[in-house]
N, C-alpha and C. Protein backbone atom coordinates (compact mmCIF):
# COMPACT_ATOMS: atom_id res chain seq x y z
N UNK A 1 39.01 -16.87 15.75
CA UNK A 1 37.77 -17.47 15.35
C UNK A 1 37.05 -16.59 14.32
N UNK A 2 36.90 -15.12 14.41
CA UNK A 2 36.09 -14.40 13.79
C UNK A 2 37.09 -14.39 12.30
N UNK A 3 38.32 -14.59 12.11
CA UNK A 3 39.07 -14.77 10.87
C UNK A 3 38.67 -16.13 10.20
N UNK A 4 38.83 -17.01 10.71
CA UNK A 4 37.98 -18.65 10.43
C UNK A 4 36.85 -18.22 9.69
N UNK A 5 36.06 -17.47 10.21
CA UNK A 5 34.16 -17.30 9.70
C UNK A 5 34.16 -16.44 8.47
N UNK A 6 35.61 -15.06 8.42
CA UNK A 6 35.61 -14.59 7.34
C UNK A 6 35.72 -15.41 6.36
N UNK A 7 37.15 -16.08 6.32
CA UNK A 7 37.65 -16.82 5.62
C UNK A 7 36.80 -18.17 5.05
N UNK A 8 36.05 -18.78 5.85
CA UNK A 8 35.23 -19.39 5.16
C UNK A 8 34.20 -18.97 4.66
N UNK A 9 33.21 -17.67 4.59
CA UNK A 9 32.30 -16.92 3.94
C UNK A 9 32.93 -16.81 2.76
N UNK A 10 34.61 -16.49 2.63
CA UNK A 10 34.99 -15.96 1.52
C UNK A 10 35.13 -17.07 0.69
N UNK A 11 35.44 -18.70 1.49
CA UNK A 11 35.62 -19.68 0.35
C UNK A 11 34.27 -19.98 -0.51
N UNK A 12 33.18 -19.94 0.59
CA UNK A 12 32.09 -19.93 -0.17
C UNK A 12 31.60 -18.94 -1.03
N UNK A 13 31.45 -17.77 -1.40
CA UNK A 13 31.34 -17.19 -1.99
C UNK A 13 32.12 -17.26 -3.39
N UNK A 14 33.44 -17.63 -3.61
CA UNK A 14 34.46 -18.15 -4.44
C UNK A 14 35.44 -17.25 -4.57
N UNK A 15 35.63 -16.23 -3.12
CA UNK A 15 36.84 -15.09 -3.18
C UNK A 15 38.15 -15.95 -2.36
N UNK A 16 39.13 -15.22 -2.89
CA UNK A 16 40.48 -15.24 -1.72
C UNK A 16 40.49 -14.04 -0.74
N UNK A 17 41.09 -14.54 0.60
CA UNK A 17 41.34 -13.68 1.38
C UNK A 17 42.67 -13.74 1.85
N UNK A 18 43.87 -12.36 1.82
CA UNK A 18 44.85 -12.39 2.00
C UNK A 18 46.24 -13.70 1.82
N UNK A 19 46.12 -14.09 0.28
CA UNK A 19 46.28 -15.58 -0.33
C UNK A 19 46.19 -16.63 0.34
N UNK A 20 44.68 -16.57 1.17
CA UNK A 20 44.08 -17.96 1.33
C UNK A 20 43.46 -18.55 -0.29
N UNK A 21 43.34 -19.90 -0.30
CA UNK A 21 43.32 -20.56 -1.54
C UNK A 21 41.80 -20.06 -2.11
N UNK A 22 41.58 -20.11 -3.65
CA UNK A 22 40.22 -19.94 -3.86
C UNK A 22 39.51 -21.14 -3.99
N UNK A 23 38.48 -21.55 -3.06
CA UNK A 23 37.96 -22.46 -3.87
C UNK A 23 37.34 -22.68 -4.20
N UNK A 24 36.52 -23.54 -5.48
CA UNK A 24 35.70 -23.47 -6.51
C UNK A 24 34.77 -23.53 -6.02
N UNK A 25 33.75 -23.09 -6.81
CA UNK A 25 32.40 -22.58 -6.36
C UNK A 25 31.67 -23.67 -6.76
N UNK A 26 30.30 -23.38 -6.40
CA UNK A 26 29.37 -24.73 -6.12
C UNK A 26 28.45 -24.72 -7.01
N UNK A 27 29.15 -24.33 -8.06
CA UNK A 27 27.89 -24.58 -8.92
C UNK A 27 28.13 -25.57 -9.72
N UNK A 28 26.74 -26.09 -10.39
CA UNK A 28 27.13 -27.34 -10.48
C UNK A 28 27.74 -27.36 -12.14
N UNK A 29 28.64 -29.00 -11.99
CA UNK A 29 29.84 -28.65 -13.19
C UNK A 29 28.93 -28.61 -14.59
N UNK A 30 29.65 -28.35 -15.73
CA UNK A 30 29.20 -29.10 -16.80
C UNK A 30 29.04 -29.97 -17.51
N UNK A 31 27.84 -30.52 -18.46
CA UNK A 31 28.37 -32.24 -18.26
C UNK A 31 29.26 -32.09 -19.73
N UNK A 32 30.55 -33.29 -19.45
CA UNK A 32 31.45 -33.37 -20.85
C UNK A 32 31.32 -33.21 -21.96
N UNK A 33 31.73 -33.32 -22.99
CA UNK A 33 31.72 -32.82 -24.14
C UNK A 33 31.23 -34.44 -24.97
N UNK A 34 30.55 -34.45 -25.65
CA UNK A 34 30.00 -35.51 -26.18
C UNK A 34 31.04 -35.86 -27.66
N UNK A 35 31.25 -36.72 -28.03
CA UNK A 35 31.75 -36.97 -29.52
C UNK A 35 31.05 -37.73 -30.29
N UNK A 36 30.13 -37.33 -31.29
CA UNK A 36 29.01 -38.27 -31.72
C UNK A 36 30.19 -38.83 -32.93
N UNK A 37 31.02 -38.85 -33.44
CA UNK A 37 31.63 -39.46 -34.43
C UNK A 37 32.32 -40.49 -33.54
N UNK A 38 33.01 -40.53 -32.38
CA UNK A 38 34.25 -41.37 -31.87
C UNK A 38 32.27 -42.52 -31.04
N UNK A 39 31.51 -42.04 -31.29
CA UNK A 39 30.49 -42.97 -30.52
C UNK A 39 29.82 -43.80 -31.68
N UNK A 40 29.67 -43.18 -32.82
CA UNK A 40 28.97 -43.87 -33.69
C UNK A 40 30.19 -44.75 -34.23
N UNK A 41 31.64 -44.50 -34.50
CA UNK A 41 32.35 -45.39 -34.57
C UNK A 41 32.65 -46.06 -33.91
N UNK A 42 32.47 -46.43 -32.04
CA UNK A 42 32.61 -47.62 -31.87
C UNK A 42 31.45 -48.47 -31.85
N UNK A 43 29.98 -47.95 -31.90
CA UNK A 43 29.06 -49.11 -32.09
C UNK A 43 29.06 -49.91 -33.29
N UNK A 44 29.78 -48.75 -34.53
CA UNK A 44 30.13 -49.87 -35.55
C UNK A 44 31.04 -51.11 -35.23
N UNK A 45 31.95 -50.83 -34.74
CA UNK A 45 33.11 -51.46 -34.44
C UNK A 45 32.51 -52.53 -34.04
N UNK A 46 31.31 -52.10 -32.77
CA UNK A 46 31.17 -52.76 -31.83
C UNK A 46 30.06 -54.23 -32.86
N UNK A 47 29.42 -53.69 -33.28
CA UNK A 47 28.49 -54.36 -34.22
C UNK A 47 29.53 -55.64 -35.17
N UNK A 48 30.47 -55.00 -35.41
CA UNK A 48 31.41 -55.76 -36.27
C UNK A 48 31.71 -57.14 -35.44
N UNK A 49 32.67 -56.67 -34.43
CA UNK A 49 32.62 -57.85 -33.54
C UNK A 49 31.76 -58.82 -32.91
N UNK A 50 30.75 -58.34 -33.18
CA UNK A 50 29.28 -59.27 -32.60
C UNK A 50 28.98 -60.27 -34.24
N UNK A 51 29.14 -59.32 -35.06
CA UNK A 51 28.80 -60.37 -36.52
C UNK A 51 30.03 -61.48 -36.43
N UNK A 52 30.99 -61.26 -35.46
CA UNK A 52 32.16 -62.03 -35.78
C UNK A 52 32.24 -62.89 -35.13
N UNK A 53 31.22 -63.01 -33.73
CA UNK A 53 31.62 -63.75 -32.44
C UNK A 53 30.55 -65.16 -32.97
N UNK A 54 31.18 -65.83 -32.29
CA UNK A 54 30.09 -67.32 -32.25
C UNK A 54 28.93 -67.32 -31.66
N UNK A 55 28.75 -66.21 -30.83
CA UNK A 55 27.11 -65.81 -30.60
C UNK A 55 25.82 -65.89 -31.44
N UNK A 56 26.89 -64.78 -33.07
CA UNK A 56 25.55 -64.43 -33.79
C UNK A 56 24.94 -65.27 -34.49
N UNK A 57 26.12 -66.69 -35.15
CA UNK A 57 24.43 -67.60 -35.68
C UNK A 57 23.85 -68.13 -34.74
N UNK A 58 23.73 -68.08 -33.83
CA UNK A 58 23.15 -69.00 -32.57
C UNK A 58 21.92 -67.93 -32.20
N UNK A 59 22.39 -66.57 -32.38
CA UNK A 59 21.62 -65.51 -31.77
C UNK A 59 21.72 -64.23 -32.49
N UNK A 60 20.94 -64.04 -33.89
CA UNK A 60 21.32 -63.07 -34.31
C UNK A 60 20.53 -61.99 -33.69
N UNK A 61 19.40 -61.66 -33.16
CA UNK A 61 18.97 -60.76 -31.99
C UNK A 61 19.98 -59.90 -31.28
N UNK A 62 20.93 -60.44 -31.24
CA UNK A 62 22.19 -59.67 -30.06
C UNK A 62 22.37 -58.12 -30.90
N UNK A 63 21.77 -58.44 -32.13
CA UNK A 63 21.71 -57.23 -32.82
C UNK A 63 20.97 -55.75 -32.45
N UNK A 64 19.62 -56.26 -32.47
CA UNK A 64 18.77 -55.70 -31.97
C UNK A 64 18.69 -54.31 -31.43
N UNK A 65 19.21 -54.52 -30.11
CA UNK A 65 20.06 -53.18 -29.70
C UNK A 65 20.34 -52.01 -30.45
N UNK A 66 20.45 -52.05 -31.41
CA UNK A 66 21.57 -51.25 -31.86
C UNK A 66 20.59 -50.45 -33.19
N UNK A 67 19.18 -51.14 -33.59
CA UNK A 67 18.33 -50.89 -34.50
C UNK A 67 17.32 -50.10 -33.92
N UNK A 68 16.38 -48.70 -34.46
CA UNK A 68 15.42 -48.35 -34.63
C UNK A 68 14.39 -49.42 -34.08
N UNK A 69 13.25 -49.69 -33.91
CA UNK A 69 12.01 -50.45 -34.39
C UNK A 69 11.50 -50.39 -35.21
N UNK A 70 11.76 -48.86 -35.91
CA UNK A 70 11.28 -48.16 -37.20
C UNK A 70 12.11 -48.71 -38.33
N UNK A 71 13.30 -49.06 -38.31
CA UNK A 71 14.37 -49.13 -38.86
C UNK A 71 13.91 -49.48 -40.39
N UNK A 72 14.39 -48.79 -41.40
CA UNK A 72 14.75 -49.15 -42.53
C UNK A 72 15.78 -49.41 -43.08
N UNK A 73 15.40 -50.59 -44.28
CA UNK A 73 16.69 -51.13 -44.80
C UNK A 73 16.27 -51.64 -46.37
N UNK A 74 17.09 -51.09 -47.13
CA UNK A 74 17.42 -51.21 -48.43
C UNK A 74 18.60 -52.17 -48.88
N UNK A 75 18.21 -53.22 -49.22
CA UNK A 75 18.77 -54.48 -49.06
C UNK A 75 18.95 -55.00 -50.81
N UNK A 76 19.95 -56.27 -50.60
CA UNK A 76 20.96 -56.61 -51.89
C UNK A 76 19.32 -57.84 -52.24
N UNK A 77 18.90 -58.68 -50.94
CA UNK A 77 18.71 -59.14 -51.02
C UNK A 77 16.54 -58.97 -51.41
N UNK A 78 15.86 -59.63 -51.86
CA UNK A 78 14.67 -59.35 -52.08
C UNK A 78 13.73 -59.04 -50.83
N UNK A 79 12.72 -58.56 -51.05
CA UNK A 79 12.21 -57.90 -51.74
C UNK A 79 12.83 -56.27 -51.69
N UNK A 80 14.29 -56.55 -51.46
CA UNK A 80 14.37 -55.31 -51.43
C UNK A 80 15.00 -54.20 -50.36
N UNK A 81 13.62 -54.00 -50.02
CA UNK A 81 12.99 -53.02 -49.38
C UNK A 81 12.66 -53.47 -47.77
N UNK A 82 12.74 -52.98 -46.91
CA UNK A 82 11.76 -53.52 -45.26
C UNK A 82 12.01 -52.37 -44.20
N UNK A 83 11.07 -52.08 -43.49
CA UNK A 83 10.39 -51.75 -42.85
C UNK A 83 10.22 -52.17 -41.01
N UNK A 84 10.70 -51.65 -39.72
CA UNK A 84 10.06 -52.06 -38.77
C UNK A 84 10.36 -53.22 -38.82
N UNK A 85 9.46 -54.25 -38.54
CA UNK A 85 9.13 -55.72 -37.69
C UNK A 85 10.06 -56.35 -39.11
N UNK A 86 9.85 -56.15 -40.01
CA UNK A 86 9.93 -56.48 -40.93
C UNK A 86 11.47 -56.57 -41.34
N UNK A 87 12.32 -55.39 -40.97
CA UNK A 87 13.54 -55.48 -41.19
C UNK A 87 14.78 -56.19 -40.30
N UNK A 88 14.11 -56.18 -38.61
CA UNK A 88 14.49 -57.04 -37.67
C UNK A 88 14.63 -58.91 -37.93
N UNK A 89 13.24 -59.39 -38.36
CA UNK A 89 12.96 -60.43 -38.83
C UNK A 89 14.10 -60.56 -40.10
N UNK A 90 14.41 -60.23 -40.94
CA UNK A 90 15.11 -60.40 -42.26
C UNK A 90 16.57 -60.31 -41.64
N UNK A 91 17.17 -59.49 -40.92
CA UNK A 91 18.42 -59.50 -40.32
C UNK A 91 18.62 -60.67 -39.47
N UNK A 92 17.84 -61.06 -38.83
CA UNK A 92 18.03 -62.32 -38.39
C UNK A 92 17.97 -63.84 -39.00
N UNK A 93 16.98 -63.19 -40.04
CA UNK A 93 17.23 -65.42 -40.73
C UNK A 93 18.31 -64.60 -41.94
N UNK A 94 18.70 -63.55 -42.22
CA UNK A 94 20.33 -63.76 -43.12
C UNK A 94 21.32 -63.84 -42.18
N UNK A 95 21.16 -63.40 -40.49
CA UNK A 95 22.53 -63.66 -39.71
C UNK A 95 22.76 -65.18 -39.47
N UNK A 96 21.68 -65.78 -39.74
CA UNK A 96 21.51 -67.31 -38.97
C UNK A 96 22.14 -67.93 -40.88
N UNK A 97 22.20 -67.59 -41.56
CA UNK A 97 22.25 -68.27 -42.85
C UNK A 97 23.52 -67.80 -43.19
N UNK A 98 24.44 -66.86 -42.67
CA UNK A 98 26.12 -66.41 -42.28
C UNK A 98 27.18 -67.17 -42.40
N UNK A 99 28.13 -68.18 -43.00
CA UNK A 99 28.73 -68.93 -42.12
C UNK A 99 30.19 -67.81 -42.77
N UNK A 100 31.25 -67.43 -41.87
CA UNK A 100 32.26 -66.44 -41.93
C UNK A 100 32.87 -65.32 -41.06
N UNK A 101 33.63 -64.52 -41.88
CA UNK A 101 33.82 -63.16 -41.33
C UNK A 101 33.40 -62.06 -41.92
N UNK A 102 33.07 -61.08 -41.34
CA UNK A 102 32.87 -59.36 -42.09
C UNK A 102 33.89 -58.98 -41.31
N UNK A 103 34.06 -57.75 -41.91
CA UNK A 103 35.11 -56.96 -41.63
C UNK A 103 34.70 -55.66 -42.51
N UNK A 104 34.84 -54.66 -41.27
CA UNK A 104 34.00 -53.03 -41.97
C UNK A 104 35.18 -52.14 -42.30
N UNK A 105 35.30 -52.00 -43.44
CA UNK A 105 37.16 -51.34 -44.25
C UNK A 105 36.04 -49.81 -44.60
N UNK A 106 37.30 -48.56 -44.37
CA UNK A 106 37.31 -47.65 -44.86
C UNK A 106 36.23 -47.12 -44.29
N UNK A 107 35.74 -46.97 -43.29
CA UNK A 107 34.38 -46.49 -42.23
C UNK A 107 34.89 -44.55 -42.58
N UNK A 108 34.03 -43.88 -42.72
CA UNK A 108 33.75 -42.86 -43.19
C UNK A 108 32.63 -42.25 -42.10
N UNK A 109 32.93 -41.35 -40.88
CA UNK A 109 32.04 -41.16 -40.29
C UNK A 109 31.86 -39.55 -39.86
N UNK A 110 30.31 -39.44 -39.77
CA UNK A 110 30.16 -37.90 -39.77
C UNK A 110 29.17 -37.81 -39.00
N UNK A 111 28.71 -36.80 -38.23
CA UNK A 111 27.74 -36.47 -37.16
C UNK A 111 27.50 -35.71 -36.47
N UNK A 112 26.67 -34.84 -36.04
CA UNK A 112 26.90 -33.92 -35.34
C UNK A 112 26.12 -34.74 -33.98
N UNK A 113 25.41 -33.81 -33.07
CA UNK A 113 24.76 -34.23 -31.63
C UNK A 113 23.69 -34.74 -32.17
N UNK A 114 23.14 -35.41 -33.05
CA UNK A 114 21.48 -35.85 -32.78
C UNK A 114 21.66 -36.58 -34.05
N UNK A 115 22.53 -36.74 -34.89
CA UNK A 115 22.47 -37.63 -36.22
C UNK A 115 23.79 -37.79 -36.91
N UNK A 116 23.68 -38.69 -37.63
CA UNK A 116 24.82 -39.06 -38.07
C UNK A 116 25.16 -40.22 -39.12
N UNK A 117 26.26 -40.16 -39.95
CA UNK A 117 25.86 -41.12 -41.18
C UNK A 117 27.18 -42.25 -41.42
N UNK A 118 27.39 -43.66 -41.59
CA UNK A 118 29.18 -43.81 -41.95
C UNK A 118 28.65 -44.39 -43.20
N UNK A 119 29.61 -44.49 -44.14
CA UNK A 119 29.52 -45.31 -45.22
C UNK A 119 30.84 -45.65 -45.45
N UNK A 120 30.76 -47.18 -45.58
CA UNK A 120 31.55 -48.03 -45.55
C UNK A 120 31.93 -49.34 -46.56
N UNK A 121 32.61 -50.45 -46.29
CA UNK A 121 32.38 -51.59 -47.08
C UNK A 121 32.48 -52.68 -46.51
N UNK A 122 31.44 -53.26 -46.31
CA UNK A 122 31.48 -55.11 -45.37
C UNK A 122 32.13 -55.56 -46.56
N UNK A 123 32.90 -56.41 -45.96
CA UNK A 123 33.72 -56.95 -46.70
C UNK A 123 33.51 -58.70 -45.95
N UNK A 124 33.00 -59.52 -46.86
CA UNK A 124 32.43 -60.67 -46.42
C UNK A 124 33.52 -61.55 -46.63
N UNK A 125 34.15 -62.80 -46.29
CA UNK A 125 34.44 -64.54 -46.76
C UNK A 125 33.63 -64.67 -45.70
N UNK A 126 33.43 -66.05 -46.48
CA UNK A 126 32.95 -67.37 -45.55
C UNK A 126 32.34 -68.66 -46.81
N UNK A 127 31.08 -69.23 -46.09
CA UNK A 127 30.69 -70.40 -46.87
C UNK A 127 29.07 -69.65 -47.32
N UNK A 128 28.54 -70.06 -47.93
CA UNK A 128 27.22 -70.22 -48.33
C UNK A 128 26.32 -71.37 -47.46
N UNK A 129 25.41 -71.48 -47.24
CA UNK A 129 24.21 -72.58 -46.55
C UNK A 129 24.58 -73.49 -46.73
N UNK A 130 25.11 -73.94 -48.03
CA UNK A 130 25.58 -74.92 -49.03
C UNK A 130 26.92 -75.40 -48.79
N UNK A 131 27.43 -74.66 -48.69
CA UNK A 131 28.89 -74.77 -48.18
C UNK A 131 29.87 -74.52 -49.26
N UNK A 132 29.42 -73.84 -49.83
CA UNK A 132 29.88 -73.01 -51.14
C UNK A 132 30.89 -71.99 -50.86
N UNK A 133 32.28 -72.05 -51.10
CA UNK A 133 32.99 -70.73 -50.35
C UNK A 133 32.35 -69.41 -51.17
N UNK A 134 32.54 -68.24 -50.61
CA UNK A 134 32.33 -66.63 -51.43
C UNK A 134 33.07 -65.57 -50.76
N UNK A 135 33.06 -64.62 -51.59
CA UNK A 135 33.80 -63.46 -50.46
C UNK A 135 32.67 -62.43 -51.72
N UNK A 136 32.63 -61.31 -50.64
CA UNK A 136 31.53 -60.36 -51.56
C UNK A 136 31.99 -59.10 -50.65
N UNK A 137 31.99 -57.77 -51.43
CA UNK A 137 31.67 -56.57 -50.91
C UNK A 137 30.15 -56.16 -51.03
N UNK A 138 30.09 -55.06 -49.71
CA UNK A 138 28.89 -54.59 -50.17
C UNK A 138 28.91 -53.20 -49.54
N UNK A 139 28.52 -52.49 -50.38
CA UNK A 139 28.89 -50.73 -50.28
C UNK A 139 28.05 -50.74 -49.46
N UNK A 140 28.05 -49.97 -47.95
CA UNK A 140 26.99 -49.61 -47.07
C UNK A 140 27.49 -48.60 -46.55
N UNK A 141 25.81 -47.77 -46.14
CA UNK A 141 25.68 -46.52 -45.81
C UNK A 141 24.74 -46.57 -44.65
N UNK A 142 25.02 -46.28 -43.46
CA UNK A 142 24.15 -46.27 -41.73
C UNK A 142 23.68 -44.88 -41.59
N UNK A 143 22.30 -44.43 -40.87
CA UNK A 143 21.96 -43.79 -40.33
C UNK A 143 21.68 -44.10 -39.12
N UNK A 144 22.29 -42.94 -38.24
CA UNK A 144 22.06 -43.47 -36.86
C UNK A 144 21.40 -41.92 -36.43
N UNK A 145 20.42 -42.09 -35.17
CA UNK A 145 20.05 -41.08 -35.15
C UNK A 145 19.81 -41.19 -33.21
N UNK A 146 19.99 -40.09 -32.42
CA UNK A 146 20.15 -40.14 -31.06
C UNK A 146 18.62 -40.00 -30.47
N UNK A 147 17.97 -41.20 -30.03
CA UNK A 147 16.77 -41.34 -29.34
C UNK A 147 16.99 -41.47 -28.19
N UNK A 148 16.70 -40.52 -27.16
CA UNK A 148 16.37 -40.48 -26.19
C UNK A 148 17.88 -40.45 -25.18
N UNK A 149 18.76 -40.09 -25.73
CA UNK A 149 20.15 -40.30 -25.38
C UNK A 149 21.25 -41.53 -25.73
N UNK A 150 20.23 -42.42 -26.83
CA UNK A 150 20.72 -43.27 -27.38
C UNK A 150 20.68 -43.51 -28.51
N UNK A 151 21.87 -43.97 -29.20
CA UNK A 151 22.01 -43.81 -30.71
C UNK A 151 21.41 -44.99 -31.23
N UNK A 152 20.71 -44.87 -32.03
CA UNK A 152 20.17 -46.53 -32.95
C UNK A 152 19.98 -45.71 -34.47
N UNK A 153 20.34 -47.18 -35.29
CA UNK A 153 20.66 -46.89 -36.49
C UNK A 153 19.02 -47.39 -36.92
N UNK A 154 18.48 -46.08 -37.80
CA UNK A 154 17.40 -45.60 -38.30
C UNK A 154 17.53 -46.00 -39.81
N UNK A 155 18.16 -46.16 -40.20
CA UNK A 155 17.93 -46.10 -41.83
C UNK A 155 19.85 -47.47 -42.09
N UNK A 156 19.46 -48.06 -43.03
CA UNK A 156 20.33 -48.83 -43.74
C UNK A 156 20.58 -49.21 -45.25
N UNK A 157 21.62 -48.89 -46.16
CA UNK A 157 20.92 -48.97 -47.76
C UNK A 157 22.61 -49.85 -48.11
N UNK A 158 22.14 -51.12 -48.42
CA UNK A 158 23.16 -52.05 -49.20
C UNK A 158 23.52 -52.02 -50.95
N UNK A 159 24.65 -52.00 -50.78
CA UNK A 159 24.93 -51.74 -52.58
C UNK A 159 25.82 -53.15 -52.92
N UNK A 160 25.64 -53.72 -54.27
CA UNK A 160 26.20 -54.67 -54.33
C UNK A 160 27.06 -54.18 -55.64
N UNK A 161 28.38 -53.43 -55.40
CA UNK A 161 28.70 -53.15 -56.81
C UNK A 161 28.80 -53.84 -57.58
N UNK A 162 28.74 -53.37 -58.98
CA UNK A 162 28.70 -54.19 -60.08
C UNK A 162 29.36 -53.51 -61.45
N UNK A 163 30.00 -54.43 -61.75
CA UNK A 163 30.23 -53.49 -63.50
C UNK A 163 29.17 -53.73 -64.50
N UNK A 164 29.41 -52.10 -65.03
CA UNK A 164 28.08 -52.13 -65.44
C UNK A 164 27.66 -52.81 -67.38
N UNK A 165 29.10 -52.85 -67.46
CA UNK A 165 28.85 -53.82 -68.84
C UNK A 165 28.72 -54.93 -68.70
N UNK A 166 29.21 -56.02 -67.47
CA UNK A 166 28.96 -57.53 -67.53
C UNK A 166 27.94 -57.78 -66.33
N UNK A 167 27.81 -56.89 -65.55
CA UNK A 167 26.82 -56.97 -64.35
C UNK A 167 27.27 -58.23 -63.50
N UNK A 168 28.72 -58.22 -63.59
CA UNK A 168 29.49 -59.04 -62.76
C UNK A 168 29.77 -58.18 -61.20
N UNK A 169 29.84 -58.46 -60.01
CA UNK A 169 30.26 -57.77 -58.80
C UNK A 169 31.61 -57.37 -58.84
N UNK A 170 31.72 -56.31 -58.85
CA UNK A 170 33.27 -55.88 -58.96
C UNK A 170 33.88 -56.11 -57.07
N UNK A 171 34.83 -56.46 -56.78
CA UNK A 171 35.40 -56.92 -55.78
C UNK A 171 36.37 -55.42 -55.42
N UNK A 172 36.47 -54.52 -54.08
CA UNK A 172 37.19 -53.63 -54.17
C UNK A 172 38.24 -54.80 -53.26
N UNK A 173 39.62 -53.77 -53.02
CA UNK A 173 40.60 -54.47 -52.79
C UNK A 173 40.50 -55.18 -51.08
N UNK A 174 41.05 -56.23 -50.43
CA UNK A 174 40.48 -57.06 -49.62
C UNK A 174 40.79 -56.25 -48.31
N UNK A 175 42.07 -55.54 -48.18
CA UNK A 175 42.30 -54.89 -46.80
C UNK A 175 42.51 -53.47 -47.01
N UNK A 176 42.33 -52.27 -47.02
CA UNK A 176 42.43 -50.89 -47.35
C UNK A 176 42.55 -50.48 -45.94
């Protein structure tokens, strides 16, 4: 019995006694190793598939989530520029005015623990309101930034390339 009481003083403590086993001590573990690049790439991902599902013209909100409140966005479309309430509202009557697919080619992602940036290319087909077919690139660049243990994208800036002698949209190639 009095070998029992050693032997378990010694497990607790975190020694071996005469190759009894050691076992781990009680302190408490560490928490895992975080990957802010393999996280900010799948909310893109994840975002992608939501622009793709039959949800989003019905509900472009499903977005939401995933935005600042603060959120800025530098846009193809007028005025531009938006702000907050302002940029939520605009993402939603262009998701509802959508008819197609995106698809996010060549995602470029960087980040450390608290911020982080991808720049990429939506790569659009579909119809117009009208029912006009189109396919369009558009150079984009995300800021995402970690609030409160959660990542939301803070900043957004759309490019509509163009050549710059005919100010025609130059089209990069469809699958990269």
């Amino acid at each position: 019995m009095r070998y029992l009481k050693i032997a378990m003083t010694a497990a607790l403590i975190g020694t071996s006694l005469g190759g009894l086993p050691q076992v781990a001590s009680a302190a408490p573990a560490q928490a895992a190793k975080s990957d802010p690049v393999a996280e900010i790439t799948a909310l893109e991902r994840e975002m992608e598939g939501l622009y793709n599902s039959p949800e989003f013209p019905k509900n472009p909100a499903i977005m939401h989530r995933f935005l600042s409140p603060d959120m800025t966005l530098i846009d193809i479309m007028q005025p531009g520029r938006f702000q907050g309430a302002a940029t939520l509202k605009h993402a939603d009557e262009v998701g509802v005015s959508f008819l197609g697919k995106v698809t996010f080619q060549n995602l470029n992602v960087q980040a450390d623990a608290n911020l982080g940036y991808v720049e990429y290319i939506q790569y659009f087909v579909g119809k117009t309101p009208a029912g006009q077919p189109f396919e369009m690139n558009l150079y984009t660049t995300d800021i995402w930034r970690k609030v409160d243990g959660k990542w939301l994208m803070v900043h957004q800036h759309v490019t509509l390339p163009m050549d710059q002698a005919t100010l025609v949209q130059v089209m990069a190639p469809k699958k990269q």
